[in-house]
PDB file of N, CA and C in Angstrom:
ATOM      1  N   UNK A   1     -36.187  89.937  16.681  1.00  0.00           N
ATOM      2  CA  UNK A   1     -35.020  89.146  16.339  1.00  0.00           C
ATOM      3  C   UNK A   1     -33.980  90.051  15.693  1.00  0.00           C
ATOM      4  N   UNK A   2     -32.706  89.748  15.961  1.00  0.00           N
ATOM      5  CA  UNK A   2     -31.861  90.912  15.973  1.00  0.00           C
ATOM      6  C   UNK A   2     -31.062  90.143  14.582  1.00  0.00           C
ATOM      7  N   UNK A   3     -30.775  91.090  13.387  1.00  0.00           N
ATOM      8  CA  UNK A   3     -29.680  90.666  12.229  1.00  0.00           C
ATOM      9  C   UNK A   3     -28.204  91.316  12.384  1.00  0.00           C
ATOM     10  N   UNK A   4     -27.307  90.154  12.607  1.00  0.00           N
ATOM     11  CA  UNK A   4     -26.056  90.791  12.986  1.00  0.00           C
ATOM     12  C   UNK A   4     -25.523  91.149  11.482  1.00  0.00           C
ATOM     13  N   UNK A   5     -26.182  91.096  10.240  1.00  0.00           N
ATOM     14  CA  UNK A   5     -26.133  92.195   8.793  1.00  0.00           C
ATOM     15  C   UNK A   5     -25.889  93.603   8.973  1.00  0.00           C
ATOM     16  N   UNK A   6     -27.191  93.563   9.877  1.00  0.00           N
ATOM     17  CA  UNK A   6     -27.692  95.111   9.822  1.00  0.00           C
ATOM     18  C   UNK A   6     -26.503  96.173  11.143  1.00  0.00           C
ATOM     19  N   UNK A   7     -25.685  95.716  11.841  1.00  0.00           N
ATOM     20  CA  UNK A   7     -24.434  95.950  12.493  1.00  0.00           C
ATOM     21  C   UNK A   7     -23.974  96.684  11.952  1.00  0.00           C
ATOM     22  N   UNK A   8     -23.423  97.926  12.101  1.00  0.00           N
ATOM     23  CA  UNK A   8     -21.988  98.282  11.928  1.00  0.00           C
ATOM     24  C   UNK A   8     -20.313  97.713  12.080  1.00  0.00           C
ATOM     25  N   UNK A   9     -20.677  96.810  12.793  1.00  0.00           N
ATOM     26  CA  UNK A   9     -19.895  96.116  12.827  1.00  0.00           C
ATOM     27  C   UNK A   9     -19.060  94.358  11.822  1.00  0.00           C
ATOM     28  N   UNK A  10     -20.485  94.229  11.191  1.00  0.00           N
ATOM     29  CA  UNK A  10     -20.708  93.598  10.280  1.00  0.00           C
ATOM     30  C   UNK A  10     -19.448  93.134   9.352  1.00  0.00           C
ATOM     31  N   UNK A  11     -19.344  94.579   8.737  1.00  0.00           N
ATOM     32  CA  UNK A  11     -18.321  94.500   7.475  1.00  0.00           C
ATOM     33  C   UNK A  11     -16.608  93.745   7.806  1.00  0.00           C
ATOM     34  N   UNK A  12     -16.614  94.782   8.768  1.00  0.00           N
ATOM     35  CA  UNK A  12     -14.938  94.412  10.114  1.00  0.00           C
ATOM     36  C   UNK A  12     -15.399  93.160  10.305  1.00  0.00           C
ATOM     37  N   UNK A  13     -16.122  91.916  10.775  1.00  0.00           N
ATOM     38  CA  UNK A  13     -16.387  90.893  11.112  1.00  0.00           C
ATOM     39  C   UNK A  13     -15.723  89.685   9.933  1.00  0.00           C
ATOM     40  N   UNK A  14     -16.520  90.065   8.711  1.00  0.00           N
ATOM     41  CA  UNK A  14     -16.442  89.337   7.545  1.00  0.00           C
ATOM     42  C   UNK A  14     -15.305  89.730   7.246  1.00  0.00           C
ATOM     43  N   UNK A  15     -14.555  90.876   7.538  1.00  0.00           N
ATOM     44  CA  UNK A  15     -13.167  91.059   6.780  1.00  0.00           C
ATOM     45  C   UNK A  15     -11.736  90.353   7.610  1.00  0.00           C
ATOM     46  N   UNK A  16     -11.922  90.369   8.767  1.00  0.00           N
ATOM     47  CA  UNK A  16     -11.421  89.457   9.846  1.00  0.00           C
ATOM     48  C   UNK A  16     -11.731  87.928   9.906  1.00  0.00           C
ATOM     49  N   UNK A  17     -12.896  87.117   9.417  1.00  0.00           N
ATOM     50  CA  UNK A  17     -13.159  85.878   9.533  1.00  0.00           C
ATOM     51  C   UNK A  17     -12.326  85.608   8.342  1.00  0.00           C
ATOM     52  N   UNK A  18     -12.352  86.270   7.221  1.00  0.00           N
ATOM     53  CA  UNK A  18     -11.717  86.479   5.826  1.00  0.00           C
ATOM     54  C   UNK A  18     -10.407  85.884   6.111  1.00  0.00           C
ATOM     55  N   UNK A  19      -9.247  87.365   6.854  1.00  0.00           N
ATOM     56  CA  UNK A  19      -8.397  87.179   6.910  1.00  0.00           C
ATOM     57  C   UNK A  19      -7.719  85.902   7.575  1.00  0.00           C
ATOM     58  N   UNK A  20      -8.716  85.393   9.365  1.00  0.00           N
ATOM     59  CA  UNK A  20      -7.833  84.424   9.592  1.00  0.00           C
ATOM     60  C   UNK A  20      -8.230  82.799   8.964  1.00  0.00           C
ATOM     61  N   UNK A  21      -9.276  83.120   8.290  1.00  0.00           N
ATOM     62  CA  UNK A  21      -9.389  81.582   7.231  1.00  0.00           C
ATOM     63  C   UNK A  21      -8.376  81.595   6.348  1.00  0.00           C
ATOM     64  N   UNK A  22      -7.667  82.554   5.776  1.00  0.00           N
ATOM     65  CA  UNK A  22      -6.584  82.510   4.617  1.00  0.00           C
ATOM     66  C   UNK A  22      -4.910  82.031   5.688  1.00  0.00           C
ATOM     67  N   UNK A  23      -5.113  82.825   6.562  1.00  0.00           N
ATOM     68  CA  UNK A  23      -4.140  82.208   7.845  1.00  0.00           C
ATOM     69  C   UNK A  23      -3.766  80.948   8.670  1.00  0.00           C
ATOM     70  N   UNK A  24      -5.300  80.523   8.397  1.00  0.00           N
ATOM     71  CA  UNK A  24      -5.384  79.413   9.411  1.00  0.00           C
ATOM     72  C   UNK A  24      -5.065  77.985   8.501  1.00  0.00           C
ATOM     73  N   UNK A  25      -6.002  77.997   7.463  1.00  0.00           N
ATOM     74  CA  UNK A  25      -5.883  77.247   6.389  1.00  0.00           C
ATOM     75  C   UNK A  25      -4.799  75.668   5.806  1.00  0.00           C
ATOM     76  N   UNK A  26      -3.349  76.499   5.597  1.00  0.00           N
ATOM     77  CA  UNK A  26      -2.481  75.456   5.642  1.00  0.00           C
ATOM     78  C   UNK A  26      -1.581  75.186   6.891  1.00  0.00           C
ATOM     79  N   UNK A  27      -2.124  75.496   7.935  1.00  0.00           N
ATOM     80  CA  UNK A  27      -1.654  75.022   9.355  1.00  0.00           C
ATOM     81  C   UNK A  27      -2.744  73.772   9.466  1.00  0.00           C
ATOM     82  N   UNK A  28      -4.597  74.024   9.084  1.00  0.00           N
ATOM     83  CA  UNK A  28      -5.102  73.200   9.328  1.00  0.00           C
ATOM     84  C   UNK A  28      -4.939  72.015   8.212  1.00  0.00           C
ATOM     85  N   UNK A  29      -4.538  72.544   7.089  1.00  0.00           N
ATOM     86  CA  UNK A  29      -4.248  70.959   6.367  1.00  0.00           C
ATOM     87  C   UNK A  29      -2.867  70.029   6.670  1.00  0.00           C
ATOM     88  N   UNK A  30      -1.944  70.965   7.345  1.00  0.00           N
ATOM     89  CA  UNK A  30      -0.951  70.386   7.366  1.00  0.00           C
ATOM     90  C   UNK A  30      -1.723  69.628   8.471  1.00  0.00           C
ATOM     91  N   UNK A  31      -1.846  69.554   9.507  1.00  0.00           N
ATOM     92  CA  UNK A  31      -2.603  69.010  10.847  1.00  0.00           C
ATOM     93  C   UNK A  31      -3.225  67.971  10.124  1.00  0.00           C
ATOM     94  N   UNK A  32      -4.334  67.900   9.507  1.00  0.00           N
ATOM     95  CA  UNK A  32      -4.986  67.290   8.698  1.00  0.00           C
ATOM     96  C   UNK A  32      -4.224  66.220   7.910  1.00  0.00           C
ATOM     97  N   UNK A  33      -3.247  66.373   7.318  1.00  0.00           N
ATOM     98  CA  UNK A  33      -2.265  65.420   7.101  1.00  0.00           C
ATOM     99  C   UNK A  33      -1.448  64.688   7.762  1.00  0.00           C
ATOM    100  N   UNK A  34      -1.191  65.259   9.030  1.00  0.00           N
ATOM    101  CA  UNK A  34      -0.193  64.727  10.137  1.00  0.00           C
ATOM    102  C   UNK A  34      -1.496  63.912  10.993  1.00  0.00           C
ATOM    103  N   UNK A  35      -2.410  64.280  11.036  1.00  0.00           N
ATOM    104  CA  UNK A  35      -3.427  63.706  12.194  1.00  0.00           C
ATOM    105  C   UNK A  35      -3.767  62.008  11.261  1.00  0.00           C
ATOM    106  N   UNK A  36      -4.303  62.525   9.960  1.00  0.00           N
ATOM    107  CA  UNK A  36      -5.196  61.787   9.399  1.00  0.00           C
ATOM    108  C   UNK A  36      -4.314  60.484   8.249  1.00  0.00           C
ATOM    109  N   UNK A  37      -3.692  61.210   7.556  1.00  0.00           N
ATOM    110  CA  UNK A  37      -2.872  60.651   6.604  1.00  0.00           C
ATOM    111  C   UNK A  37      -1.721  59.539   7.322  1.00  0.00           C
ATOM    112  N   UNK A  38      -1.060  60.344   8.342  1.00  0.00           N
ATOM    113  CA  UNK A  38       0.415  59.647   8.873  1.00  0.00           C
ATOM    114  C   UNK A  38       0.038  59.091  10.203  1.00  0.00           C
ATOM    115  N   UNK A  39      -1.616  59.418  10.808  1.00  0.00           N
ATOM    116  CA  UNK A  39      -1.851  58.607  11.618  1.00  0.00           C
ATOM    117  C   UNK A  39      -0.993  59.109  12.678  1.00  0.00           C
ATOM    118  N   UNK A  40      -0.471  60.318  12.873  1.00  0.00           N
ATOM    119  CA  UNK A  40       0.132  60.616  13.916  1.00  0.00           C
ATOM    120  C   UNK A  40      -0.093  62.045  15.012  1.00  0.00           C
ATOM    121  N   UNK A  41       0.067  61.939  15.963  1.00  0.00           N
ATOM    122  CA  UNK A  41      -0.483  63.231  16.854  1.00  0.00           C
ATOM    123  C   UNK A  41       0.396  64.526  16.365  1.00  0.00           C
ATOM    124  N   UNK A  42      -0.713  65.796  16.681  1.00  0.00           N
ATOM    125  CA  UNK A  42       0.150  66.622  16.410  1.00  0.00           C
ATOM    126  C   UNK A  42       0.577  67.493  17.614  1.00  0.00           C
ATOM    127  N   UNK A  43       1.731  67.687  16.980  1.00  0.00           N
ATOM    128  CA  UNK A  43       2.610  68.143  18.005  1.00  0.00           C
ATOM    129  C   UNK A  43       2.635  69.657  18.624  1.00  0.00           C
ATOM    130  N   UNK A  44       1.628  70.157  17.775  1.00  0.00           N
ATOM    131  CA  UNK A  44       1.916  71.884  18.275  1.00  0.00           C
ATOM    132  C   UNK A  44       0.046  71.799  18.429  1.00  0.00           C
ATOM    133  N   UNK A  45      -0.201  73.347  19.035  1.00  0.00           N
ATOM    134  CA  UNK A  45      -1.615  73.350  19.305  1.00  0.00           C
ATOM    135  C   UNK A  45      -1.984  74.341  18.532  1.00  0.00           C
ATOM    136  N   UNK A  46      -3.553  74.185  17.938  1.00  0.00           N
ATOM    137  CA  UNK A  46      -3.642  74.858  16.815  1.00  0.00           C
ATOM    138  C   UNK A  46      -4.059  76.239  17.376  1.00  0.00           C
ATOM    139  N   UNK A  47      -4.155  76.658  18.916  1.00  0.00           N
ATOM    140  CA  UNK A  47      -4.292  78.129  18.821  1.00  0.00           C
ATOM    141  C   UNK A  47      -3.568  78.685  19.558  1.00  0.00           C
ATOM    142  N   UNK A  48      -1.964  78.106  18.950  1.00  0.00           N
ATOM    143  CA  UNK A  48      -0.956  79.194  19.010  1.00  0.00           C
ATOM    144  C   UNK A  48      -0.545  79.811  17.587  1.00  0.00           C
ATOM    145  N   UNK A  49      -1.323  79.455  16.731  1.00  0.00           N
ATOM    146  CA  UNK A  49      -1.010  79.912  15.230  1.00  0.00           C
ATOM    147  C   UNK A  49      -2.177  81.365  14.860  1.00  0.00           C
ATOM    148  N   UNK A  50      -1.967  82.429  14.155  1.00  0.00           N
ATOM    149  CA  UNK A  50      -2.768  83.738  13.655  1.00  0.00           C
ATOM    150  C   UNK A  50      -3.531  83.588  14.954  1.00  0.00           C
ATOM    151  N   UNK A  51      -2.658  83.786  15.879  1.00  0.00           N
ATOM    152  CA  UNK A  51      -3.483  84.650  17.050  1.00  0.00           C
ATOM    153  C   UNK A  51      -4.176  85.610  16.814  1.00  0.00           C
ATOM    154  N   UNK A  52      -2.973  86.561  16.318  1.00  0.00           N
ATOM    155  CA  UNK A  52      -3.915  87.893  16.019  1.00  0.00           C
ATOM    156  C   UNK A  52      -5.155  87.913  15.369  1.00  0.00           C
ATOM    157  N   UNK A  53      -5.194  87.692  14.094  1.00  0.00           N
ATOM    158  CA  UNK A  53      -6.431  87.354  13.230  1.00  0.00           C
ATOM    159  C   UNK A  53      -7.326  86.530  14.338  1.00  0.00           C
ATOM    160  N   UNK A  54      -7.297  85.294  14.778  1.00  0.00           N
ATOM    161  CA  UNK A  54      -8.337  85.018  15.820  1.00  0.00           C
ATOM    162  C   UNK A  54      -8.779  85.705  16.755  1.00  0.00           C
ATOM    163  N   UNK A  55      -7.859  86.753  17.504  1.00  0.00           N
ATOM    164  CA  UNK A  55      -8.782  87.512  18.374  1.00  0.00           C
ATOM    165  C   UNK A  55      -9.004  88.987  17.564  1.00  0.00           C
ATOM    166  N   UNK A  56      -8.812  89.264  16.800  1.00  0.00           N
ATOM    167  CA  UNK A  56      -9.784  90.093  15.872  1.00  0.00           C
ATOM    168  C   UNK A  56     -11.261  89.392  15.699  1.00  0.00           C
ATOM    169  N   UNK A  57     -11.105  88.475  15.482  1.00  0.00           N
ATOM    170  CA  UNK A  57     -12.639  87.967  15.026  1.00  0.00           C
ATOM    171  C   UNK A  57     -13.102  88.023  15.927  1.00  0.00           C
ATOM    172  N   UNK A  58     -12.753  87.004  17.306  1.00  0.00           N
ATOM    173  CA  UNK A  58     -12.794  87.312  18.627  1.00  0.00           C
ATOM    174  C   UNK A  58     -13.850  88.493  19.010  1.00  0.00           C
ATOM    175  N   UNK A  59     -13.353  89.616  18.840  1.00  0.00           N
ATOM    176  CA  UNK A  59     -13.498  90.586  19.151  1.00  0.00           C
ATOM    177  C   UNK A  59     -15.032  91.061  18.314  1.00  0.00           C
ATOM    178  N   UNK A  60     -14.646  91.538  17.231  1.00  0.00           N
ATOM    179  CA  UNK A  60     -16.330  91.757  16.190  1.00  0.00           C
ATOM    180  C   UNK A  60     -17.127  90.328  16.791  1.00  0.00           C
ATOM    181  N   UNK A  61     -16.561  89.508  16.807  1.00  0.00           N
ATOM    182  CA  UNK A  61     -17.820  88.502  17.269  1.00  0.00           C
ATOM    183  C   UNK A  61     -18.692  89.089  18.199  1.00  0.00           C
ATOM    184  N   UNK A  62     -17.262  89.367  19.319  1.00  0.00           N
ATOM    185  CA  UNK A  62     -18.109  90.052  20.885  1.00  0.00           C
ATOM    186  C   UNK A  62     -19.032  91.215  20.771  1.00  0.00           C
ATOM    187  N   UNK A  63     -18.625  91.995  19.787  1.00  0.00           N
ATOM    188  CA  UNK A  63     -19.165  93.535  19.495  1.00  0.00           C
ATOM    189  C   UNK A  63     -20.360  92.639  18.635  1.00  0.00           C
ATOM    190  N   UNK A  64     -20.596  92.145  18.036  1.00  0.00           N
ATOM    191  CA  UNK A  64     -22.192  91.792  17.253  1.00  0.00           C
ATOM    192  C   UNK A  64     -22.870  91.056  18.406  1.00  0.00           C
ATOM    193  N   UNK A  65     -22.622  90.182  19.243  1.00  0.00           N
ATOM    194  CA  UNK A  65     -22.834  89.592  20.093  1.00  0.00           C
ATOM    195  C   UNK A  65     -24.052  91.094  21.140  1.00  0.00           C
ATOM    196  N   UNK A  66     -22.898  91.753  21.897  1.00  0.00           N
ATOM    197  CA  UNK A  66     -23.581  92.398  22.478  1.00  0.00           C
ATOM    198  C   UNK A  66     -24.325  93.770  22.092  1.00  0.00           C
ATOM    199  N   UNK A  67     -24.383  93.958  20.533  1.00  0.00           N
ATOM    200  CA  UNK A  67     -25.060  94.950  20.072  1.00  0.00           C
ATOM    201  C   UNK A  67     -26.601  94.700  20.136  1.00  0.00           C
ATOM    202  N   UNK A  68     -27.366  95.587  20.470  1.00  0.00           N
ATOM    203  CA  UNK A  68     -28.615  95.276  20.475  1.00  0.00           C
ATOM    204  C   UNK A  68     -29.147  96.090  18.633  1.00  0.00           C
ATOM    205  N   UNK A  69     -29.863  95.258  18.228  1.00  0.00           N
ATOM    206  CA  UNK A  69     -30.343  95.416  17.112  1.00  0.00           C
ATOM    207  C   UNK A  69     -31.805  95.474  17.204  1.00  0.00           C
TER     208      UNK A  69
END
């Protein structure tokens, strides 16, 4: 059984999930307020927002994914 810890890739992973949770955050509460609170659809889609940061993670995901451990 393989620990995606023990990765080199690891650290870059957590520092990227890091970054686009601090990114993503008040796009998803605003949503969260517009969906839930005002009962109304939202109007933009949530993955046109910290692209970048998402396919960073994206990415270390893929690299732990196919590392053999």
């Amino acid at each position: 059984m393989s620990s995606y810890s023990l990765s080199q890739h690891y650290p870059d992973y957590k520092i990227s999930i890091a970054e686009y949770s601090l990114c993503i955050r008040p796009i998803l509460e605003a949503a969260y307020e517009k969906r839930f609170i005002y009962r109304d659809t939202l109007p933009y889609d949530l993955k046109d927002y910290c692209t970048e940061k998402r396919e960073a993670v994206e990415k270390f995901r893929n690299l732990l994914k196919s590392e053999k451990l």
